[in-house]
C-alpha atoms as a PDB file:
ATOM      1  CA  UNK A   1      37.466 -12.679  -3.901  1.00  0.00           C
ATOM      2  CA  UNK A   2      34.446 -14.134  -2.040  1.00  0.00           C
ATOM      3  CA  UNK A   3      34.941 -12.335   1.179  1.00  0.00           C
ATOM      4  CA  UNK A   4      33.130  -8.338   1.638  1.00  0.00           C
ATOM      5  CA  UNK A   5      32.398  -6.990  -2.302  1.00  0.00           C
ATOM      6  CA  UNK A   6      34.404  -3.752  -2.052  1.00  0.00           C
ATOM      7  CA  UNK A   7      31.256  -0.781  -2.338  1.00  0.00           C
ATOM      8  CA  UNK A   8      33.451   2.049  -1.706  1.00  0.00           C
ATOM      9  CA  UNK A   9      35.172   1.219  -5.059  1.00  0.00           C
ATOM     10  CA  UNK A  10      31.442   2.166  -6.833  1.00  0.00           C
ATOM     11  CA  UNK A  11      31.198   5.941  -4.900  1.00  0.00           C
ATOM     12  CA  UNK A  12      31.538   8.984  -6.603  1.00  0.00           C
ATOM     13  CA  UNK A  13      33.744  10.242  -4.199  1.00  0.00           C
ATOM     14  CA  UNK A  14      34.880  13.403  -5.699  1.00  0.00           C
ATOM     15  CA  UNK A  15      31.127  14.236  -6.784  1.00  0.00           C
ATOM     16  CA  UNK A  16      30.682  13.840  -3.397  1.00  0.00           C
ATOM     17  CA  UNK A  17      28.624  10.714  -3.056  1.00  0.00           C
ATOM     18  CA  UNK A  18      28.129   9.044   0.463  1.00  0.00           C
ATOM     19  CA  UNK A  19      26.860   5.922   1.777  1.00  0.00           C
ATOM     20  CA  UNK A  20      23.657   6.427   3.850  1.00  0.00           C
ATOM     21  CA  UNK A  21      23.138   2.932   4.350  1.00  0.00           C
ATOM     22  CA  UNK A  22      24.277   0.096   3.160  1.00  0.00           C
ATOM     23  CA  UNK A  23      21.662  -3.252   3.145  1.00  0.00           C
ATOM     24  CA  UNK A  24      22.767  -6.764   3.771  1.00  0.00           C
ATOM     25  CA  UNK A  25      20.281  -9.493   3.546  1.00  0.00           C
ATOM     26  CA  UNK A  26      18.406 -10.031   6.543  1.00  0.00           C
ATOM     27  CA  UNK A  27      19.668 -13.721   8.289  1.00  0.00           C
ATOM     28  CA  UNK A  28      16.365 -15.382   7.177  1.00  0.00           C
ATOM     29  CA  UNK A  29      17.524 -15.468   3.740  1.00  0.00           C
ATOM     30  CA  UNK A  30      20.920 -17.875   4.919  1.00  0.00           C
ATOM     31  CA  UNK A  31      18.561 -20.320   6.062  1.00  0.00           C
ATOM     32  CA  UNK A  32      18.072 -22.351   2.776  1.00  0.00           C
ATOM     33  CA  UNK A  33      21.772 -22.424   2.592  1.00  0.00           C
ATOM     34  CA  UNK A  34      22.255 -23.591   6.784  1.00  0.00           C
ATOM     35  CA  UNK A  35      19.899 -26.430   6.180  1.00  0.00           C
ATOM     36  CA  UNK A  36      21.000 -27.411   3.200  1.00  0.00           C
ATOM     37  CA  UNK A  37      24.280 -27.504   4.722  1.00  0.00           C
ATOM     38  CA  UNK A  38      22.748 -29.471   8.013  1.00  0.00           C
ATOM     39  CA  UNK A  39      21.309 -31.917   5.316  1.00  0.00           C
ATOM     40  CA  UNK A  40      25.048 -32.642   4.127  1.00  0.00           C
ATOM     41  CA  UNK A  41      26.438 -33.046   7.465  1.00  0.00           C
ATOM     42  CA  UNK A  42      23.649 -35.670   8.601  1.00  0.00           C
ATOM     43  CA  UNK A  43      24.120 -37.826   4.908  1.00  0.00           C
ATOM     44  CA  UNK A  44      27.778 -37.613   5.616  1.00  0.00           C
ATOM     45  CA  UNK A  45      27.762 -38.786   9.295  1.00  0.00           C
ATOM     46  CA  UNK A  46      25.543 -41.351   8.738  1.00  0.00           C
ATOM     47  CA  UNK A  47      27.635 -43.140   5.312  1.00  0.00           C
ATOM     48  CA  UNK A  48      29.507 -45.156   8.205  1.00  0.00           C
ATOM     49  CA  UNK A  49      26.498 -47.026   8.961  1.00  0.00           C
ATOM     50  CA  UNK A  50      25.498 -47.733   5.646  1.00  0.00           C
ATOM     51  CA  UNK A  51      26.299 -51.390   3.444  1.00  0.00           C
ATOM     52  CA  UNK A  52      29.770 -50.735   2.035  1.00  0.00           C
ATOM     53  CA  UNK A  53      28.596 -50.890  -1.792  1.00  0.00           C
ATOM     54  CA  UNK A  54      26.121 -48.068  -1.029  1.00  0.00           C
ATOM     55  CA  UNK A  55      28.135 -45.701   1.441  1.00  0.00           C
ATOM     56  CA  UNK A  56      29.668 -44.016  -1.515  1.00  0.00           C
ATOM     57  CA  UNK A  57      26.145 -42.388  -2.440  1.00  0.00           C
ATOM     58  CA  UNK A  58      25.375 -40.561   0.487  1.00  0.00           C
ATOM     59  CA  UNK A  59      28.883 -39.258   0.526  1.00  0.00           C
ATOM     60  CA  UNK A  60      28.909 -37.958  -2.891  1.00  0.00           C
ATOM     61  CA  UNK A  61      25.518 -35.898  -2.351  1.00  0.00           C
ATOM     62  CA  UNK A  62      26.587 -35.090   0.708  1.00  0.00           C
ATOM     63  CA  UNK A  63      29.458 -33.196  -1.034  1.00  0.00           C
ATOM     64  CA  UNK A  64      27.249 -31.365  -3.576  1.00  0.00           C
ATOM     65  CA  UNK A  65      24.992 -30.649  -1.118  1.00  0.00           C
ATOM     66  CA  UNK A  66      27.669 -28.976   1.046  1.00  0.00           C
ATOM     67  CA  UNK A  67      28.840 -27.220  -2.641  1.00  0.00           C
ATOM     68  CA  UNK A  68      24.890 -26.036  -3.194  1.00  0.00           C
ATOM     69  CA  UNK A  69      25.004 -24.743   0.182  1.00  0.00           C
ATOM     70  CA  UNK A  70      28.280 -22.696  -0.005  1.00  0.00           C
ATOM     71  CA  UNK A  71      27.241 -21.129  -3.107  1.00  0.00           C
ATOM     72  CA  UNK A  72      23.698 -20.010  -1.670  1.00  0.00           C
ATOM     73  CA  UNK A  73      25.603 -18.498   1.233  1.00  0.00           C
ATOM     74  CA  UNK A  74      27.987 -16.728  -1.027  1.00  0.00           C
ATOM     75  CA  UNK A  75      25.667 -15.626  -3.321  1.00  0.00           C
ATOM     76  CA  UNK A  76      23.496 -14.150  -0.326  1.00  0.00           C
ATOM     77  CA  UNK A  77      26.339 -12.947   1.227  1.00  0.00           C
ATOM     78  CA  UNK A  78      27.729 -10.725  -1.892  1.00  0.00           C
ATOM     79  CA  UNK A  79      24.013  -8.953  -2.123  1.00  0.00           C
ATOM     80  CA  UNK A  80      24.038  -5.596  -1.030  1.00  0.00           C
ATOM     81  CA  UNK A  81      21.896  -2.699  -1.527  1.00  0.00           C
ATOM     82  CA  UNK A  82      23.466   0.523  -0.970  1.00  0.00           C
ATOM     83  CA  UNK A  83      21.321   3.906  -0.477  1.00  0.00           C
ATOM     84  CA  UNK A  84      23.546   6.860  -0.990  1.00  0.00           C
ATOM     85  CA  UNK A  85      22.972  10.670  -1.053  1.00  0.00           C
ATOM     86  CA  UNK A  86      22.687  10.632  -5.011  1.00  0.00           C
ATOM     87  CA  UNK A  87      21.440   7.103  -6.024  1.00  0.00           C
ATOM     88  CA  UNK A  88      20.613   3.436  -5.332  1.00  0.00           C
ATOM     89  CA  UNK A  89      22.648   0.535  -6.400  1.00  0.00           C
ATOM     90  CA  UNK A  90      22.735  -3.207  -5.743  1.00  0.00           C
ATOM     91  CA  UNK A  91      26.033  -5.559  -6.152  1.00  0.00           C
ATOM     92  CA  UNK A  92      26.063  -9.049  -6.386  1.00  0.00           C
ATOM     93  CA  UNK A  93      27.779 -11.854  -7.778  1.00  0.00           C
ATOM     94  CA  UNK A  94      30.122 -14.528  -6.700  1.00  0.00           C
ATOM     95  CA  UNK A  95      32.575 -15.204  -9.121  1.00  0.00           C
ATOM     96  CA  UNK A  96      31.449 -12.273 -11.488  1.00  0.00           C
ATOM     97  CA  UNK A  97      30.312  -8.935 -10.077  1.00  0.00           C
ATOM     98  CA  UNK A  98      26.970  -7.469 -11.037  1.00  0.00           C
ATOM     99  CA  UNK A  99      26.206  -3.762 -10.434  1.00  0.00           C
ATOM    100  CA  UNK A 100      22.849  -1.842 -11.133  1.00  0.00           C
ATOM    101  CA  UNK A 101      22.657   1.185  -9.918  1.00  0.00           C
ATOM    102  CA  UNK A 102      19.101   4.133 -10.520  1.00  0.00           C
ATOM    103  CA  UNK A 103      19.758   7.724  -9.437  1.00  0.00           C
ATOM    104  CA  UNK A 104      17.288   8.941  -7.292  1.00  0.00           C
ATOM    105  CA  UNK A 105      15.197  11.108  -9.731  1.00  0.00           C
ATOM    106  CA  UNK A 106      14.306   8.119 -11.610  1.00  0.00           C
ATOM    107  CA  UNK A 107      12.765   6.147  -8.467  1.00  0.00           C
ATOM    108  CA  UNK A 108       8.957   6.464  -8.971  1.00  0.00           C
ATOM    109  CA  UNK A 109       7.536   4.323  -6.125  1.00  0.00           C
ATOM    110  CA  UNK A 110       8.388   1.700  -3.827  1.00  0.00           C
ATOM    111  CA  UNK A 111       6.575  -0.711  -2.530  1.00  0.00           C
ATOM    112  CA  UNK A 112       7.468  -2.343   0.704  1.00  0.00           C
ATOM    113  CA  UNK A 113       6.153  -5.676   0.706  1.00  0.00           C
ATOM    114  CA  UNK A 114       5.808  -7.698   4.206  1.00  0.00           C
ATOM    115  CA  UNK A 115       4.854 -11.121   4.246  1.00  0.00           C
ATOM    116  CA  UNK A 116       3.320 -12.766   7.834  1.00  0.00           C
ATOM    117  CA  UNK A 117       6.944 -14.701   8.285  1.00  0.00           C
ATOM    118  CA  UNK A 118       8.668 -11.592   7.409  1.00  0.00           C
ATOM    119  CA  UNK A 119       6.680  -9.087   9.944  1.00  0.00           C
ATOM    120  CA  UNK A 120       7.254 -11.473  12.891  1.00  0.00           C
ATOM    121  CA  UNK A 121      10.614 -11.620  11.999  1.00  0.00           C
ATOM    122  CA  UNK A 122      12.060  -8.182  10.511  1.00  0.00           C
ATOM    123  CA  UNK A 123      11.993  -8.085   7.157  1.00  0.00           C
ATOM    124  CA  UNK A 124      10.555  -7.388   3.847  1.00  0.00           C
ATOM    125  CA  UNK A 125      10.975  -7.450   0.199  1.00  0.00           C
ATOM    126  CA  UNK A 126      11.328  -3.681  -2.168  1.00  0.00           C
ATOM    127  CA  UNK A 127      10.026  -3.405  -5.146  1.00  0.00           C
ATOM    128  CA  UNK A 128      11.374  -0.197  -6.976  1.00  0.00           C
ATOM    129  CA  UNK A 129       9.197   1.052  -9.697  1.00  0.00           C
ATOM    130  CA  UNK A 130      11.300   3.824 -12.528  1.00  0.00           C
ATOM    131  CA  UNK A 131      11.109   4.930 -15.443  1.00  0.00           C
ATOM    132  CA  UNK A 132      13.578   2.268 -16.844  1.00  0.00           C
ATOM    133  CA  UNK A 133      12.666  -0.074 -15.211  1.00  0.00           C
ATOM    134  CA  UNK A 134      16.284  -1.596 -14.556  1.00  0.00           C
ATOM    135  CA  UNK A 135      15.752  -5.387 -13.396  1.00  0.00           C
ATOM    136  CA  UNK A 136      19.074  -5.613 -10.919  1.00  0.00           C
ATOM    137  CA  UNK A 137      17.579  -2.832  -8.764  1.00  0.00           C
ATOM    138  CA  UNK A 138      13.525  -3.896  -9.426  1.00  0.00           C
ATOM    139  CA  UNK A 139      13.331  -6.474  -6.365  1.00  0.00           C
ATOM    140  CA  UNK A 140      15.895  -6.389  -3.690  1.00  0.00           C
ATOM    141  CA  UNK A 141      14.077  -9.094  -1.131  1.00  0.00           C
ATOM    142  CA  UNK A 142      15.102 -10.061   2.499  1.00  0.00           C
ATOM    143  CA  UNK A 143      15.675  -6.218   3.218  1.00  0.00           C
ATOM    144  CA  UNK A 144      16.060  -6.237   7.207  1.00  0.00           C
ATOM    145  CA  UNK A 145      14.270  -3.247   8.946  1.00  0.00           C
ATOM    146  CA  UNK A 146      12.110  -2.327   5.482  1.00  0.00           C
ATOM    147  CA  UNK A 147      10.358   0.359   7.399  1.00  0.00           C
ATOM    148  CA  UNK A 148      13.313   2.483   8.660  1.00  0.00           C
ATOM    149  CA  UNK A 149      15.155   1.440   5.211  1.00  0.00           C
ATOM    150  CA  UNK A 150      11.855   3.100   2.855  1.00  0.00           C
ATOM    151  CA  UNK A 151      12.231   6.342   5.376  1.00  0.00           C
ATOM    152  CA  UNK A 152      15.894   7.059   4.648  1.00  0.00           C
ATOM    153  CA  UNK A 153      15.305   6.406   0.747  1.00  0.00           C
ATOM    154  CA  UNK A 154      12.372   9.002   1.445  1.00  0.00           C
ATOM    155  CA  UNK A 155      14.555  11.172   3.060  1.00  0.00           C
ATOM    156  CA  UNK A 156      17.387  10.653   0.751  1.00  0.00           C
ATOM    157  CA  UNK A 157      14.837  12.035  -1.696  1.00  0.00           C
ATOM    158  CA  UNK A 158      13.779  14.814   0.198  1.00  0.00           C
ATOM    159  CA  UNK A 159      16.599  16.272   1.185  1.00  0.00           C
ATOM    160  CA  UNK A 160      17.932  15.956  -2.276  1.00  0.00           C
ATOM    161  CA  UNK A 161      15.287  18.384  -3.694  1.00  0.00           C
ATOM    162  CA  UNK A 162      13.474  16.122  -6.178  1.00  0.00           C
ATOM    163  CA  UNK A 163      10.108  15.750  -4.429  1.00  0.00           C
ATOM    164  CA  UNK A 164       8.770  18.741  -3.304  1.00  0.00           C
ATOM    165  CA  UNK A 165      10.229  21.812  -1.349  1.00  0.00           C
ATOM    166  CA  UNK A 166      13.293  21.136   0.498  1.00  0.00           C
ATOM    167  CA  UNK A 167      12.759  21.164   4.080  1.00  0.00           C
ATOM    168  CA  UNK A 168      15.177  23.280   6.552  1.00  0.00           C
ATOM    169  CA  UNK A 169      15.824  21.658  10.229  1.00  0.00           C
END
């Protein structure tokens, strides 16, 4: 249930469909989660040291801390972006699953956005641009490698037909 989120379930298999690549948040985006997480362990170790009538405090926020922190890792770790040889689609959720998926004819642009932090470090944001507009697949941030990712969506496309002549290796 919280583990992998199953994307071969979502493939068109007998249309066909293949995974091309499949996205995963890049690690910088588990760091909110990891401190917050660090933050809980610190208030909990140091309770023992505190007066007895206010030991109890630390301990409880401690404890949603720790909760806040699981759930930010979950939710991060259920996010995936998957590029296949007919669409795009994103899937996320914890306890409910979330899928929004945009063939590839309706991409219009995307923009590839790479803040200072994120170019020293390997990663950028997408912002997709359609005719729909469909919000789950409009930003899809901490993308890992957003350079090589934009070329095999722009390959994807190519090779598909639905921007210009096809091209014969």
């Amino acid at each position: 249930m919280f583990g992998d989120p199953d994307i071969a379930r979502h493939l068109l298999r007998d249309e066909g469909e293949v995974i091309v690549d499949e996205v995963r948040h890049h690690w910088m985006a588990f760091l909110l989660p990891a401190l917050e997480g660090v933050a809980a362990l610190v208030l909990l170790v140091s309770s023992p040291w505190l007066p007895m009538d206010l030991a109890s405090v630390p301990v409880i926020v401690s404890f949603a801390l720790a909760g806040h922190a699981l759930w930010g890792f979950l939710r991060e770790y259920r996010d995936r972006f998957v590029i296949t040889n007919m669409r795009v689609f994103r899937v996320h959720g914890v306890l409910s699953s979330n899928l929004a998926t945009m063939p590839l004819a309706r991409i219009l642009d995307i923009t590839v956005m790479k803040p200072l932090h994120g170019r020293i470090l390997g990663f950028g944001h997408f912002v997709f641009e359609s005719a729909a507009q469909e919000q789950g697949l409009r930003d899809i941030r901490y993308v890992g490698r957003p350079d090589e990712r934009d070329l095999a969506i722009q390959r994807v496309v190519q090779r598909s037909g639905l921007r210009g002549p096809r091209m014969v290796n």
